[in-house]
C-alpha atoms as a PDB file:
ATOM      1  CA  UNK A   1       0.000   0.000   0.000  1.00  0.00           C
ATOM      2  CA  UNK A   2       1.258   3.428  -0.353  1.00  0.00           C
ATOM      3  CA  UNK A   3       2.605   5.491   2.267  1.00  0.00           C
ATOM      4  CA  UNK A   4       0.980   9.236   0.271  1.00  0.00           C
ATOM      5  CA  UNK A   5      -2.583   8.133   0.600  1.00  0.00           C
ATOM      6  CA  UNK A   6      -5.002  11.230   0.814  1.00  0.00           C
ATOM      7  CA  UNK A   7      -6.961   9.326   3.602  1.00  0.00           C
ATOM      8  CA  UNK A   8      -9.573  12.531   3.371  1.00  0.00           C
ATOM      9  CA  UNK A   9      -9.587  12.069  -0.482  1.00  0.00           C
ATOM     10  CA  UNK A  10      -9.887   8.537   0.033  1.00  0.00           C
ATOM     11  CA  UNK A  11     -13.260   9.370   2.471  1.00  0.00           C
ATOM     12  CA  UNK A  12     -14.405  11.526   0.250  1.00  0.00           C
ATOM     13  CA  UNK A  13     -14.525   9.102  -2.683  1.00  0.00           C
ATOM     14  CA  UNK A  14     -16.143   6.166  -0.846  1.00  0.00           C
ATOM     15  CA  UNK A  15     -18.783   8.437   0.617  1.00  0.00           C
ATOM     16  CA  UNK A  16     -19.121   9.930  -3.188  1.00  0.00           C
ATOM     17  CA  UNK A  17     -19.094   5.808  -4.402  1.00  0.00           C
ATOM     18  CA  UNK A  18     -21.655   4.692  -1.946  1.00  0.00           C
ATOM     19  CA  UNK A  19     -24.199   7.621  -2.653  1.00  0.00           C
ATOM     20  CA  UNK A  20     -23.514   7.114  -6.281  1.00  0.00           C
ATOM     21  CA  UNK A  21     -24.933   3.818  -5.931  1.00  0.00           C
ATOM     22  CA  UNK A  22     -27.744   4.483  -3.386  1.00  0.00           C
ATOM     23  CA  UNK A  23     -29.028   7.240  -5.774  1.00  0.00           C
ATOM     24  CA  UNK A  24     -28.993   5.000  -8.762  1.00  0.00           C
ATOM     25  CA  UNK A  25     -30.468   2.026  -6.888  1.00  0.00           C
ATOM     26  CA  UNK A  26     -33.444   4.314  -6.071  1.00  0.00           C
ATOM     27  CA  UNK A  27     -33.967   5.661  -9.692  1.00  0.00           C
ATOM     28  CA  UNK A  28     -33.739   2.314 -11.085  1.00  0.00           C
ATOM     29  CA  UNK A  29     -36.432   1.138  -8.566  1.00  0.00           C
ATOM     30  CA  UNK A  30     -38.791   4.131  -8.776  1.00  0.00           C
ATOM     31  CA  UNK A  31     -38.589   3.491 -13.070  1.00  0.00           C
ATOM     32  CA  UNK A  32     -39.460  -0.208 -12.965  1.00  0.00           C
ATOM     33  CA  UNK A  33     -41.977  -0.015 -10.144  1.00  0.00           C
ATOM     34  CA  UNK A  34     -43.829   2.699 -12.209  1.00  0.00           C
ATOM     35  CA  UNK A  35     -43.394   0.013 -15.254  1.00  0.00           C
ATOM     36  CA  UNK A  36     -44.490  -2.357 -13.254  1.00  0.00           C
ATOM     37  CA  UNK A  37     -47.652  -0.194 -12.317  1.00  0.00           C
ATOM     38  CA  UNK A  38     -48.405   1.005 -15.782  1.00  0.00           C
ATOM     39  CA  UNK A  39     -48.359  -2.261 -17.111  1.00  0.00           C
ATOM     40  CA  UNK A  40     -50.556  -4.269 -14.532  1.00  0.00           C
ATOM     41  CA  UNK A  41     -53.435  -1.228 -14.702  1.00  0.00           C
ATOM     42  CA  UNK A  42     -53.703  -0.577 -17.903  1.00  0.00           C
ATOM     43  CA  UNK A  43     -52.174  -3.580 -20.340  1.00  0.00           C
ATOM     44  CA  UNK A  44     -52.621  -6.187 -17.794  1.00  0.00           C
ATOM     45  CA  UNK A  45     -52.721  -9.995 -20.236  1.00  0.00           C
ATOM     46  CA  UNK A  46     -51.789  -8.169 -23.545  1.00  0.00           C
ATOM     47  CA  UNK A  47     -48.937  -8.683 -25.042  1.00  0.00           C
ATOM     48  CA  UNK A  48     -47.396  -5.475 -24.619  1.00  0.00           C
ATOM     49  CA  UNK A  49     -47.791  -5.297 -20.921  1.00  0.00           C
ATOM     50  CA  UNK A  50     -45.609  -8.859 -21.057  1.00  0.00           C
ATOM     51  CA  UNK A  51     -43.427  -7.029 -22.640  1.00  0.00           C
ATOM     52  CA  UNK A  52     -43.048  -3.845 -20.390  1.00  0.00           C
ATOM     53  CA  UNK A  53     -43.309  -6.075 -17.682  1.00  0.00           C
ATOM     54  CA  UNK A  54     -40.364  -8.375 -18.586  1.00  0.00           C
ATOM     55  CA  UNK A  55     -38.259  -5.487 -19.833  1.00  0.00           C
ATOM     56  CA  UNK A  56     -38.905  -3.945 -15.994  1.00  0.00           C
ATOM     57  CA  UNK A  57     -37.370  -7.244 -14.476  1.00  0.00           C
ATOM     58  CA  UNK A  58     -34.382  -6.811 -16.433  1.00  0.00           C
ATOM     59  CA  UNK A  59     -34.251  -3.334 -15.562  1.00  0.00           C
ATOM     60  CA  UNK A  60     -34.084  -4.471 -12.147  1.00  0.00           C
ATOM     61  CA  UNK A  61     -31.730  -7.290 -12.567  1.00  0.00           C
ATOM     62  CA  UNK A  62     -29.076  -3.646 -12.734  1.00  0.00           C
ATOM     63  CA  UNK A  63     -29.566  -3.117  -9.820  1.00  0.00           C
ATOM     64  CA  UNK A  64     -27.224  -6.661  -8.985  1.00  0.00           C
ATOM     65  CA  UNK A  65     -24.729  -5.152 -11.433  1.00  0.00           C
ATOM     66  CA  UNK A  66     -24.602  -1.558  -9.362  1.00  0.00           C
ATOM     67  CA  UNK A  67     -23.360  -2.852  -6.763  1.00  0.00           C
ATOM     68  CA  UNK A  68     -20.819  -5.461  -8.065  1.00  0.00           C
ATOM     69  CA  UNK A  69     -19.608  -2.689  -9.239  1.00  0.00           C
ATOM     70  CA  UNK A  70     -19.490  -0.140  -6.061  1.00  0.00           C
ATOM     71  CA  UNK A  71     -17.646  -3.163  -4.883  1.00  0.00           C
ATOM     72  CA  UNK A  72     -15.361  -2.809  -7.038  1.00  0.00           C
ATOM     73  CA  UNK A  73     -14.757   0.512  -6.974  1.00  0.00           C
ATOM     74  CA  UNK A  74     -14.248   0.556  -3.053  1.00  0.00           C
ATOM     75  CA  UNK A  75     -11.408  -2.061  -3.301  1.00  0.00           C
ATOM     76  CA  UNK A  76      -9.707   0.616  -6.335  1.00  0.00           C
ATOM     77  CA  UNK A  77     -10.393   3.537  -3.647  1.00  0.00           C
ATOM     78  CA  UNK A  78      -8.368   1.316  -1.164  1.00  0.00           C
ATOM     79  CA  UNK A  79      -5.696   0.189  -2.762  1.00  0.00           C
ATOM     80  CA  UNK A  80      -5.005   4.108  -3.602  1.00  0.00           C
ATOM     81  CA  UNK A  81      -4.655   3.539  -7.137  1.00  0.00           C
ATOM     82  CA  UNK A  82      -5.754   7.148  -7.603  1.00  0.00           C
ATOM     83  CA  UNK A  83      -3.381   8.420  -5.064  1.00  0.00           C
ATOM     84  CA  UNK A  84      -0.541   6.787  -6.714  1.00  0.00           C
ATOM     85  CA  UNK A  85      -1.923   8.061 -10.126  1.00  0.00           C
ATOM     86  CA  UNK A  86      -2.298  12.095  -9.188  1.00  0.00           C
ATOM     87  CA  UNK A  87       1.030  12.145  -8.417  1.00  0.00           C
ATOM     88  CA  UNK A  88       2.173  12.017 -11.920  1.00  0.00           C
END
């Protein structure tokens, strides 16, 4: 690890990652429940609301990527690869 890590740089970025993904999480949510909704009032056993309601689910299934990926992005904030990177 190296020694020049901006811990409050480092703070700032995870706090900045974490909301990032809560925000996001939220939208995503808000979206495909309103899908979800529109498509069980008024298409309920047509085809199209099928299809709205199976593109929702997917939209959803994004939500499993999000945070795979804030995971990710904590470990890079960690190992100070940005640290080590502003200094050049």
């Amino acid at each position: 690890m190296p020694r020049n890590i901006d811990e409050g740089a480092q703070a700032k970025r995870r706090s900045d990652a974490w909301a990032s993904a809560m925000v996001s999480t939220v939208m995503i949510l808000l979206a495909a429940g309103l899908k979800l909704g529109l498509a069980w009032y008024y298409l309920k056993g047509s085809f199209w609301g099928a299809v709205l309601t199976i593109l929702s689910v997917l939209e959803l299934a994004t939500i499993v990527a999000i945070w795979i990926l804030l995971k990710r992005r904590l470990k890079e904030i960690e190992g100070g690869e940005e640290d080590a990177a502003a200094q050049y």
